[in-house]
N, C-alpha and C. Protein backbone atom coordinates (compact mmCIF):
# COMPACT_ATOMS: atom_id res chain seq x y z
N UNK A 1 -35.01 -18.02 75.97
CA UNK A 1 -34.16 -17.88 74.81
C UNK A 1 -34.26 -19.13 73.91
N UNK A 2 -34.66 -20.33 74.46
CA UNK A 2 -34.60 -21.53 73.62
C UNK A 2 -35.43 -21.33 72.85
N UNK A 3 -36.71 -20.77 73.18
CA UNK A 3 -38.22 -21.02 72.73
C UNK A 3 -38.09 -20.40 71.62
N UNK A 4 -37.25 -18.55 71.81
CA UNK A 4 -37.28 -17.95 70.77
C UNK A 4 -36.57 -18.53 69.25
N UNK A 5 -35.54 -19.71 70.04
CA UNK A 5 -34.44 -19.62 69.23
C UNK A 5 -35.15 -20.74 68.43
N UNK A 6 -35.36 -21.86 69.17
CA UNK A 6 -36.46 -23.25 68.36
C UNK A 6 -37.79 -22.00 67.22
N UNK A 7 -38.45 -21.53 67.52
CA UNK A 7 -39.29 -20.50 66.81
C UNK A 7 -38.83 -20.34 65.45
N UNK A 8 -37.58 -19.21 65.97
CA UNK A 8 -36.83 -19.05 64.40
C UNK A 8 -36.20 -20.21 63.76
N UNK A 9 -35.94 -20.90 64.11
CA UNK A 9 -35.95 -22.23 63.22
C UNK A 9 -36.71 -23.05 62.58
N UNK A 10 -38.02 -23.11 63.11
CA UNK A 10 -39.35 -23.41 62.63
C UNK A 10 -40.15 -22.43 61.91
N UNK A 11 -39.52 -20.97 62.07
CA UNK A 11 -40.16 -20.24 61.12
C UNK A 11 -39.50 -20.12 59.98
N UNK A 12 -37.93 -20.36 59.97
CA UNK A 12 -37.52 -20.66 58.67
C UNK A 12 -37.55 -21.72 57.82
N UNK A 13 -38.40 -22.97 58.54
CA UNK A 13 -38.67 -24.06 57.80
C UNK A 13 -39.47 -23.63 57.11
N UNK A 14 -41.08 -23.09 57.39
CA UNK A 14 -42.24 -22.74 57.10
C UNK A 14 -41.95 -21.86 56.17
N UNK A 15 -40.73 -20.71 56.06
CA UNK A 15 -40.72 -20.54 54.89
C UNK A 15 -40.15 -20.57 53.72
N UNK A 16 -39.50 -22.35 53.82
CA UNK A 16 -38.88 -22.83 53.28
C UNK A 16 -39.84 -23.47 52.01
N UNK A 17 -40.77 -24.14 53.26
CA UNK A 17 -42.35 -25.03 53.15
C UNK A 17 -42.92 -23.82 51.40
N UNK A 18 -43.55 -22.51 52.13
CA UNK A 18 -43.95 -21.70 51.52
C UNK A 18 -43.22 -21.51 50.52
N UNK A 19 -42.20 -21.35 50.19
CA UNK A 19 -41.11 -21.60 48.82
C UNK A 19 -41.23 -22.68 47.97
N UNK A 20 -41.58 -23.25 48.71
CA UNK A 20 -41.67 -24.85 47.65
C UNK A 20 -43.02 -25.08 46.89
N UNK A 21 -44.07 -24.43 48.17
CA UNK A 21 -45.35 -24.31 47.50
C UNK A 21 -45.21 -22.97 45.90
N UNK A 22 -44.65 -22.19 46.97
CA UNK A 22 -44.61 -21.49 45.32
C UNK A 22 -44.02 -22.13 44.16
N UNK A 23 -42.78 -22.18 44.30
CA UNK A 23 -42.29 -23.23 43.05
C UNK A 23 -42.92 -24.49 42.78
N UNK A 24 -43.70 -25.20 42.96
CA UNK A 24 -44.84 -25.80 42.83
C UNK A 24 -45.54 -25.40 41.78
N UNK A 25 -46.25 -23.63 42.13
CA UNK A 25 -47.33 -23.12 41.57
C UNK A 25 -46.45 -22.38 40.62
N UNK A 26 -45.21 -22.01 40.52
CA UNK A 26 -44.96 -21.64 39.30
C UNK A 26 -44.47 -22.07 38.13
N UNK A 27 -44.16 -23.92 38.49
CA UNK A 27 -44.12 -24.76 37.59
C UNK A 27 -45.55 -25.28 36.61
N UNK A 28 -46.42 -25.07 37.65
CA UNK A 28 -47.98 -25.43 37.19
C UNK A 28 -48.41 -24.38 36.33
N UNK A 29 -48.06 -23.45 36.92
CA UNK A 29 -48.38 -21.88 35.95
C UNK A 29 -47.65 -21.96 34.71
N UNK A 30 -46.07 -22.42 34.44
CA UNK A 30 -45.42 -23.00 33.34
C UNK A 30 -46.46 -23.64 32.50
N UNK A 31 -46.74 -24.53 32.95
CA UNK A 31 -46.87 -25.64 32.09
C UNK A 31 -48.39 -25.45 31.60
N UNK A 32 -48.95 -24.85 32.51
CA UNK A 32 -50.67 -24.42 31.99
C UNK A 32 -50.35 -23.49 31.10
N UNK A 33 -49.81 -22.51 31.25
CA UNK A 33 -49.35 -21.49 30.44
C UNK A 33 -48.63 -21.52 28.57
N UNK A 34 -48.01 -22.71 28.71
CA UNK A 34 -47.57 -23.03 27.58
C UNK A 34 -48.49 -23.78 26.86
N UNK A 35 -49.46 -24.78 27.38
CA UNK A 35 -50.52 -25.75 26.42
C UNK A 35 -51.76 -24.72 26.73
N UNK A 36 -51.86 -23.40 26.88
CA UNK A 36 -52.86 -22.38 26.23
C UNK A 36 -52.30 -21.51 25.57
N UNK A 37 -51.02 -21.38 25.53
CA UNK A 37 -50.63 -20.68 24.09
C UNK A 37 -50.36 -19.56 24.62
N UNK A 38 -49.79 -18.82 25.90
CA UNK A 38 -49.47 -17.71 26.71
C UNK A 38 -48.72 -17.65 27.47
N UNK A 39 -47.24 -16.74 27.22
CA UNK A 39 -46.15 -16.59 28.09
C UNK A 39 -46.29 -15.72 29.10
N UNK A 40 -46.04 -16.18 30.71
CA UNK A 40 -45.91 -15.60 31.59
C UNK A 40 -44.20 -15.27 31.81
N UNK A 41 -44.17 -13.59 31.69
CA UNK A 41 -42.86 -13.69 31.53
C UNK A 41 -42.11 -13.71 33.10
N UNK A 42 -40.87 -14.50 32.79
CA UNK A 42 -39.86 -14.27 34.39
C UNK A 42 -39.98 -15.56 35.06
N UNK A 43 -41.24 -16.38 34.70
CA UNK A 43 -41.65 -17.63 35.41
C UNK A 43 -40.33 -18.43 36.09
N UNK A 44 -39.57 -18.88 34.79
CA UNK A 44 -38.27 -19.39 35.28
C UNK A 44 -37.40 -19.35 36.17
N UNK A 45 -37.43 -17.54 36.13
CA UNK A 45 -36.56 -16.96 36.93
C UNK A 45 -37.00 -17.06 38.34
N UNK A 46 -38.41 -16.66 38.81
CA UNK A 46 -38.92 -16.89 40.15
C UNK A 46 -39.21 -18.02 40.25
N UNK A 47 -39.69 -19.26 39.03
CA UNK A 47 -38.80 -20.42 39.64
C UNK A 47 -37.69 -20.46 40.61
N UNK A 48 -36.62 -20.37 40.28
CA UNK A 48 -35.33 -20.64 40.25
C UNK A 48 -35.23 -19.54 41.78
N UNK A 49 -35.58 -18.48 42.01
CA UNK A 49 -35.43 -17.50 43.24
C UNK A 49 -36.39 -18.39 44.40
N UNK A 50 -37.07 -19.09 44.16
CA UNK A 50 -38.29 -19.67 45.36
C UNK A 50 -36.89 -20.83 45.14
N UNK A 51 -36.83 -21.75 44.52
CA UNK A 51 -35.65 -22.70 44.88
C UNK A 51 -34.74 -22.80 45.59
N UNK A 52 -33.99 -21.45 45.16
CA UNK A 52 -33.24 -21.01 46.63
C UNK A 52 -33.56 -20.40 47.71
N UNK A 53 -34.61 -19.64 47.60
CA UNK A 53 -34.97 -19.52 48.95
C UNK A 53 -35.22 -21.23 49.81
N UNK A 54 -36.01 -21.53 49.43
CA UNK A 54 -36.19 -23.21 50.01
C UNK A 54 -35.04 -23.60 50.35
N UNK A 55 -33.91 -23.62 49.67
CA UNK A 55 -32.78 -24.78 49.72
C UNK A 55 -32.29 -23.63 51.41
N UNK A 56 -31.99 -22.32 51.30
CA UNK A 56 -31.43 -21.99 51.90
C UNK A 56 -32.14 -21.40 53.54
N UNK A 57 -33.44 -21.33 53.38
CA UNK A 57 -34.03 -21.22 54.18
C UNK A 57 -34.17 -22.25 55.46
N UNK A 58 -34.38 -23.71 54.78
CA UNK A 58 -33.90 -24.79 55.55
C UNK A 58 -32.93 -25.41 56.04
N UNK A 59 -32.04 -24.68 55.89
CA UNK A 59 -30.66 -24.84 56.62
C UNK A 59 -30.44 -25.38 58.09
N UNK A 60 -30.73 -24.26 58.68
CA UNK A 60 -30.98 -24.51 60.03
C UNK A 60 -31.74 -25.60 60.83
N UNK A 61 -33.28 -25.54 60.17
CA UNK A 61 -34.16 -26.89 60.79
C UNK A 61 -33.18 -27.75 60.50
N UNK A 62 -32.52 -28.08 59.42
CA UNK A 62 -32.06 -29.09 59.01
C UNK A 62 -31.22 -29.79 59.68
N UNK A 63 -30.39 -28.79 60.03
CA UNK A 63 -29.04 -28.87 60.45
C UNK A 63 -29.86 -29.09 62.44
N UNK A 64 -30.88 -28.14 63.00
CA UNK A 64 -31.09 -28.61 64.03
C UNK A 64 -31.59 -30.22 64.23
N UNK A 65 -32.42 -30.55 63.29
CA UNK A 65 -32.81 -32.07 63.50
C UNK A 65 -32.51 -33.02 63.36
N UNK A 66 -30.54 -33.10 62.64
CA UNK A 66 -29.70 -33.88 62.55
C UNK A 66 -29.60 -34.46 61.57
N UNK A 67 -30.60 -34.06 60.56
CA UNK A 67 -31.12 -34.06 59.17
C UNK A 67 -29.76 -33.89 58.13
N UNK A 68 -28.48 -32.85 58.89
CA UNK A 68 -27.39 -32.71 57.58
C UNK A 68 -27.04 -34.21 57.23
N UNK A 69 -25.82 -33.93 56.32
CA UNK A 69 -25.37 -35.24 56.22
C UNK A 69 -24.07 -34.99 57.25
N UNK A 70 -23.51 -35.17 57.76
CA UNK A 70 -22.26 -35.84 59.12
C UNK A 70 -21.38 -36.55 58.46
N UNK A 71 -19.83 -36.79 58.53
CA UNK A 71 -19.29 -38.16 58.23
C UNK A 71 -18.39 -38.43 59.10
N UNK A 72 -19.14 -39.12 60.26
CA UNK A 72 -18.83 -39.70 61.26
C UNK A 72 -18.11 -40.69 61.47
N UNK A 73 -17.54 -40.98 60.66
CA UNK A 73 -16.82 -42.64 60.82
C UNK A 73 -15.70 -41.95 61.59
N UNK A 74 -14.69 -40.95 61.85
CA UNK A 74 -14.13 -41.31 62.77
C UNK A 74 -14.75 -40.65 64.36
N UNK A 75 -15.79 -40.03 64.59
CA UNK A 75 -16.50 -39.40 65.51
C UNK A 75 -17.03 -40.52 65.80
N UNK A 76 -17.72 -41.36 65.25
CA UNK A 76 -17.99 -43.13 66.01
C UNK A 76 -17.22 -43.83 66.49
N UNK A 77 -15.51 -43.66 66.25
CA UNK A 77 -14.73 -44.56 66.64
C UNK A 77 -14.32 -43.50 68.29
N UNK A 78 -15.00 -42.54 68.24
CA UNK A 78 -14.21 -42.23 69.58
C UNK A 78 -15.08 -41.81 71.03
N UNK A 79 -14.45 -41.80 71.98
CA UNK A 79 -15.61 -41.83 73.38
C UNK A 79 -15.07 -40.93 74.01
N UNK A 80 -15.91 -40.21 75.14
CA UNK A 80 -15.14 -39.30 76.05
C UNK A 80 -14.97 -37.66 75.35
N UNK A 81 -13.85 -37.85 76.36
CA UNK A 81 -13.11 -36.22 75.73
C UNK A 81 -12.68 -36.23 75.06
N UNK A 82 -11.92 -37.08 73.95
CA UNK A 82 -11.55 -36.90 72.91
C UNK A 82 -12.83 -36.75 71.50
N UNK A 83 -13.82 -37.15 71.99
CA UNK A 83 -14.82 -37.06 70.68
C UNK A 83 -15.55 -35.68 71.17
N UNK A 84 -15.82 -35.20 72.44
CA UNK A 84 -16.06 -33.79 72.46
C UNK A 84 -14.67 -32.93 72.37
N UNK A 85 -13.81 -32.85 72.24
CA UNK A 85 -12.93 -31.91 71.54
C UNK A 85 -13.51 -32.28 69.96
N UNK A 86 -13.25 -33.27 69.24
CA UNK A 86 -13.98 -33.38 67.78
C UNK A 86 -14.77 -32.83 67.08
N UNK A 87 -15.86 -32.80 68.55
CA UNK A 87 -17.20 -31.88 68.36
C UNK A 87 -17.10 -30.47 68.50
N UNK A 88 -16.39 -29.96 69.60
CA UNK A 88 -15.75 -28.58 69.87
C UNK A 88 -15.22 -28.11 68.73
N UNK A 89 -14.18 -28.55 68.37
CA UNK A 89 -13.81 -28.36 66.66
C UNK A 89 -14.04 -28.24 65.68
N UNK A 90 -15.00 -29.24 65.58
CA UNK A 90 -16.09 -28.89 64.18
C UNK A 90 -17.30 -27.90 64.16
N UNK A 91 -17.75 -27.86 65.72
CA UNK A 91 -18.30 -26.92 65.70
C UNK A 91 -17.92 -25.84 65.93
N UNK A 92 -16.82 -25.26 66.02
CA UNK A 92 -16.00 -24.01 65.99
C UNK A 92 -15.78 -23.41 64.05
N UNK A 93 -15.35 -24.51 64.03
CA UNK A 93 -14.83 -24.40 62.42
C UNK A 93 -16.65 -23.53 61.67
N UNK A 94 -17.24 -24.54 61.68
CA UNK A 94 -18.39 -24.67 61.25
C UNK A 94 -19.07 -23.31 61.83
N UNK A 95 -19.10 -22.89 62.85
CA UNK A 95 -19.62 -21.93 62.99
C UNK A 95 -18.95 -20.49 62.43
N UNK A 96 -17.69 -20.86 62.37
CA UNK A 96 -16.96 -19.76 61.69
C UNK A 96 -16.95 -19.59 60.09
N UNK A 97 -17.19 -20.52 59.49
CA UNK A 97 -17.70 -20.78 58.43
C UNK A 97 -18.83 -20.05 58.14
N UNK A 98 -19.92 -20.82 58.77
CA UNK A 98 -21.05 -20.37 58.35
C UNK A 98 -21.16 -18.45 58.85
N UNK A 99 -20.53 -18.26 59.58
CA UNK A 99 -20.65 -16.78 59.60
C UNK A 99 -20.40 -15.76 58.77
N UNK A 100 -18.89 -16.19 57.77
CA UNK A 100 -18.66 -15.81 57.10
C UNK A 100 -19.65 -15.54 56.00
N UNK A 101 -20.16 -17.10 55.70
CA UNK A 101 -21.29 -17.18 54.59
C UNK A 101 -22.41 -16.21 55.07
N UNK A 102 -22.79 -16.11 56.28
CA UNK A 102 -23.89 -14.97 56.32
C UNK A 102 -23.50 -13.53 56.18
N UNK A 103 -22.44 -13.29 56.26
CA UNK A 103 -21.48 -11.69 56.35
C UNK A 103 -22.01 -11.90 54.90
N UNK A 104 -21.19 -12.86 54.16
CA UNK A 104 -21.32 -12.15 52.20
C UNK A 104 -22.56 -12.55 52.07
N UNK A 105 -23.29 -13.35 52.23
CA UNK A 105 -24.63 -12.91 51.97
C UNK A 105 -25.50 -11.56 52.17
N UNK A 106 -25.02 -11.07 53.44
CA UNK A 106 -25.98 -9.90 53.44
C UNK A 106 -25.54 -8.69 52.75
N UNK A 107 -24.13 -9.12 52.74
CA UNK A 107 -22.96 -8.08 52.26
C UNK A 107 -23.37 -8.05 50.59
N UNK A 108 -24.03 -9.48 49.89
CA UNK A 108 -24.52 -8.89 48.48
C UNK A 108 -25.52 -8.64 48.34
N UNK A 109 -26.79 -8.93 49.38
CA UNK A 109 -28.23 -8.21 49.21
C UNK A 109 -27.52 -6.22 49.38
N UNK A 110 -26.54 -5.99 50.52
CA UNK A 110 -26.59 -4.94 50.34
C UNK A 110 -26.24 -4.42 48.94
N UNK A 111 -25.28 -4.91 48.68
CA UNK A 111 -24.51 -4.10 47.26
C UNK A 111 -25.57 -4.55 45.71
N UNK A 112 -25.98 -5.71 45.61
CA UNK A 112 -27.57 -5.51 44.95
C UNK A 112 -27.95 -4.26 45.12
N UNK A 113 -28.53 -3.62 46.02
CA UNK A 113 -29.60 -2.66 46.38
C UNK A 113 -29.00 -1.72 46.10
N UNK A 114 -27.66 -1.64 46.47
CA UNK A 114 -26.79 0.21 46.80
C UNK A 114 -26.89 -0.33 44.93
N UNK A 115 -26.43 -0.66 44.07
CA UNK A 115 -26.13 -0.13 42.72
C UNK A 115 -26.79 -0.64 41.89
N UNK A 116 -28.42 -1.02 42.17
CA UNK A 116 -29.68 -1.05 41.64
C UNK A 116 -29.41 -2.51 40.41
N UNK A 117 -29.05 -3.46 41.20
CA UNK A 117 -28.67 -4.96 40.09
C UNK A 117 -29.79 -5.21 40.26
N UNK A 118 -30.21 -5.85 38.67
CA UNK A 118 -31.41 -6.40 38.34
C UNK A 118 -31.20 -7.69 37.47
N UNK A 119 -32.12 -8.93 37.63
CA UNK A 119 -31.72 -9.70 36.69
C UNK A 119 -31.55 -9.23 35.31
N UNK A 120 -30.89 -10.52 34.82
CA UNK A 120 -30.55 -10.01 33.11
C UNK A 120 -31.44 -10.73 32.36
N UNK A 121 -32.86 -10.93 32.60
CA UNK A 121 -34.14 -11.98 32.40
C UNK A 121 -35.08 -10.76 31.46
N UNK A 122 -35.66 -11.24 31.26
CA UNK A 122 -36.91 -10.13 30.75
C UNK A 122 -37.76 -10.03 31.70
N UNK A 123 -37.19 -10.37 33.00
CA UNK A 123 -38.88 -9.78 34.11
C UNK A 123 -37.85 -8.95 34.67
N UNK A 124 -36.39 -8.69 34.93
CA UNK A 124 -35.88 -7.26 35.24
C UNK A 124 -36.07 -7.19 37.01
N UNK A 125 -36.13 -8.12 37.91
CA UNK A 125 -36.47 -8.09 39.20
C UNK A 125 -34.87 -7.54 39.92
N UNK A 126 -35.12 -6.35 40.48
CA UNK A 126 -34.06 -6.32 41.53
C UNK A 126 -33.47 -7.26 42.32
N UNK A 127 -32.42 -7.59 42.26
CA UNK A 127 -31.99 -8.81 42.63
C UNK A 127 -32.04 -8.41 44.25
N UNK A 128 -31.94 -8.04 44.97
CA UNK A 128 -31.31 -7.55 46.43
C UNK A 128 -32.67 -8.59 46.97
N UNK A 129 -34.21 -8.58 45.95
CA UNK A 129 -35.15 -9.17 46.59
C UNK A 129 -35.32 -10.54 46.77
N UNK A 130 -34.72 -11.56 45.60
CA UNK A 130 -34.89 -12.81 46.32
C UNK A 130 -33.37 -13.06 46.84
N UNK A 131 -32.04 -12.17 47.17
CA UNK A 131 -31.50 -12.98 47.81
C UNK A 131 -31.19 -12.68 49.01
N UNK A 132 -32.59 -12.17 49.30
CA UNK A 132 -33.01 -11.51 50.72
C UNK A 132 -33.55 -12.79 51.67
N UNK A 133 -34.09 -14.20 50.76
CA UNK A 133 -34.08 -14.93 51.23
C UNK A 133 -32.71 -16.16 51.87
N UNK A 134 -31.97 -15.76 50.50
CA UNK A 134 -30.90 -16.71 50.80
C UNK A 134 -29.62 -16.30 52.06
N UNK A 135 -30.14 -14.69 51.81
CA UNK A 135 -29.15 -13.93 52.91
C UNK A 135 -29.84 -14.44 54.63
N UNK A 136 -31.21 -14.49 54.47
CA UNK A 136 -31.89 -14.56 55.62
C UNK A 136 -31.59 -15.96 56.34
N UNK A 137 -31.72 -17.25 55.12
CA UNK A 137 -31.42 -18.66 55.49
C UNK A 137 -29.55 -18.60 56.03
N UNK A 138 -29.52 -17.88 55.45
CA UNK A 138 -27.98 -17.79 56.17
C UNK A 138 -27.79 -17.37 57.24
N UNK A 139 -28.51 -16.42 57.97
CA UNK A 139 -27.85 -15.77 58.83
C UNK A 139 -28.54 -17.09 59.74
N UNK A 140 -29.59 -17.52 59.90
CA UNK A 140 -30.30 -18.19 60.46
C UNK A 140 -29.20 -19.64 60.64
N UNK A 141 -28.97 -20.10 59.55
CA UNK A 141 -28.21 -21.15 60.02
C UNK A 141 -27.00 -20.80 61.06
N UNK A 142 -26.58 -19.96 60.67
CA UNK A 142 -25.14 -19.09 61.41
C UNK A 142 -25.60 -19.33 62.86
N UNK A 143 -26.74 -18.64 63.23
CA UNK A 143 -27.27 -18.89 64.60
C UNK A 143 -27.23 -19.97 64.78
N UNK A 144 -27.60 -21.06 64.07
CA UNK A 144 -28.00 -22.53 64.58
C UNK A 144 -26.66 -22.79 64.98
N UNK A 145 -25.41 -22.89 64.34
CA UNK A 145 -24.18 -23.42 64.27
C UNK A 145 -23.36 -22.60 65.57
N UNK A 146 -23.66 -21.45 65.77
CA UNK A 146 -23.38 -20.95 67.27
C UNK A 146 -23.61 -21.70 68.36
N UNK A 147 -25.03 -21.21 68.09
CA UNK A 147 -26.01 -21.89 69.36
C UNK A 147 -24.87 -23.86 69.43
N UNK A 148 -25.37 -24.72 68.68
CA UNK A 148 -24.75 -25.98 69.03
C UNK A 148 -23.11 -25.46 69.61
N UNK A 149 -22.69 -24.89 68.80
CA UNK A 149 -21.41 -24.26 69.41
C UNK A 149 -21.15 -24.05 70.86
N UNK A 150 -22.58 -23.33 71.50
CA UNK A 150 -21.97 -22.91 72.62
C UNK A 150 -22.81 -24.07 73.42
N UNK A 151 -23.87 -24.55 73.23
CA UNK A 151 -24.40 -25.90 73.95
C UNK A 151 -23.37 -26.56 74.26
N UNK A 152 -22.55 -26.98 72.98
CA UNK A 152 -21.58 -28.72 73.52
C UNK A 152 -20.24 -27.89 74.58
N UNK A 153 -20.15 -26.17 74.20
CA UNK A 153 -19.09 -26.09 75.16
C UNK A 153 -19.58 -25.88 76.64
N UNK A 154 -20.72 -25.70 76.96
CA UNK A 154 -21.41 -25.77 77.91
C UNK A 154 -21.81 -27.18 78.63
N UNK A 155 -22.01 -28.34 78.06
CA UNK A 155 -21.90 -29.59 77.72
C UNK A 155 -23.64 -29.76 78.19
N UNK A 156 -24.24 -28.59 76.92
CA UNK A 156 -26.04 -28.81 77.18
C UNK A 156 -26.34 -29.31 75.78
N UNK A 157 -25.76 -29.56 74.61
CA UNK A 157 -26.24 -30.23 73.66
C UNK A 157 -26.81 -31.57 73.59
N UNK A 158 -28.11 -31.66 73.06
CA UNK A 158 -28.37 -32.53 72.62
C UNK A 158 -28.08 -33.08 71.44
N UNK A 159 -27.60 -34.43 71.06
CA UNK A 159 -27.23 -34.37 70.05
C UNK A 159 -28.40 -35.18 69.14
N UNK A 160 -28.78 -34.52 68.01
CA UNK A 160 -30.16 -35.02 67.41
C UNK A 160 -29.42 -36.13 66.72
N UNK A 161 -30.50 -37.33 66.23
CA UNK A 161 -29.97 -38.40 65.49
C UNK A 161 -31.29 -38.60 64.91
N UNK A 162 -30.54 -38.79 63.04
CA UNK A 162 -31.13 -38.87 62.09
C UNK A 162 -31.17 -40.36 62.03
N UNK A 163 -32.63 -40.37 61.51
CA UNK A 163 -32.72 -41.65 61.24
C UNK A 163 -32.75 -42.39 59.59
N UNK A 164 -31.60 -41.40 59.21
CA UNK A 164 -31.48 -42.39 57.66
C UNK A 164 -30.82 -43.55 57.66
N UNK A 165 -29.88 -43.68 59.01
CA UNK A 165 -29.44 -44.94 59.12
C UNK A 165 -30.99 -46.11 59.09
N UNK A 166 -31.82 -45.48 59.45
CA UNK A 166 -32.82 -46.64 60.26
C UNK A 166 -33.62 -47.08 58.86
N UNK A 167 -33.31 -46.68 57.52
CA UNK A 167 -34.12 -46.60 56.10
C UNK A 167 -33.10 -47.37 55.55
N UNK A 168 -33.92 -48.47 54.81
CA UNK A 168 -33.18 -49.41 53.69
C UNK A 168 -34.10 -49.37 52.97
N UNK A 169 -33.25 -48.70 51.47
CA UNK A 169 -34.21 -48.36 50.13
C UNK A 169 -33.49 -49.47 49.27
């Protein structure tokens, strides 16, 4: 179950990765496009749909590699059982949270689709399709925030540590 579960987390990086490459190529396509004198229409818009897919797709890796941001100052001041209740807590909260956020996410790819919403752009894209990504990065994080959930109550979490402390810019 780990393997599967590490997997889907690495497969939602990759197509986080793949999002970015596109928005990449549809900024390049912008900008080639305008100094030859030819509008590609919608560009913006699937801009802007690969963006969020990215932002939301990476949730999870993120959040597995300790990568969020945390504000630990009082979770540093404490040891023992009192800083795993802290952790129990936040990761309760947090997972209940994020569940919610995946319920209305999928809950508006559905209702997109059931009453045929389309952007209000001139490329006219059914919306249900890119926020099929953001619904997907959601549910995915949801899992992640379980899973740690039930690790630390199990007391099998590892706890990842980011190393932005270890960077002086």
């Amino acid at each position: 179950m780990r393997r599967a579960l590490d997997l889907l987390y690495r497969s939602a990086a990759v197509m986080a990765a793949m999002c970015m490459v596109g928005l990449l190529a549809m900024v390049l396509l912008s900008v080639v496009s305008r100094q030859m004198g030819f509008n590609v229409r919608g560009i913006d818009a699937y801009a802007g749909y690969l963006m969020a897919g990215a932002g939301f797709l990476a949730l999870a890796h993120t959040f597995k590699t300790g990568e969020h941001i945390r504000v630990t100052l009082i979770l540093n001041t404490l040891r023992g059982h009192p800083r795993r209740l802290l952790e129990i807590w936040s990761l309760g909260v947090a997972s209940l949270l994020s569940c919610l956020l995946a319920f209305y996410s999928c809950r508006l790819v559905w209702q997109s689709l059931e009453f045929n919403d389309v952007s209000t752009g001139n490329d006219a894209t059914p919306l249900w399709i890119p926020q099929l990504s953001m619904a997907f990065g959601t549910v995915v994080f949801a899992i992640a925030f379980v899973d740690d959930f039930l690790l630390e109550l199990t007391g099998r979490r590892s706890h990842a540590i980011s190393g932005e402390m270890l960077r002086s810019e």
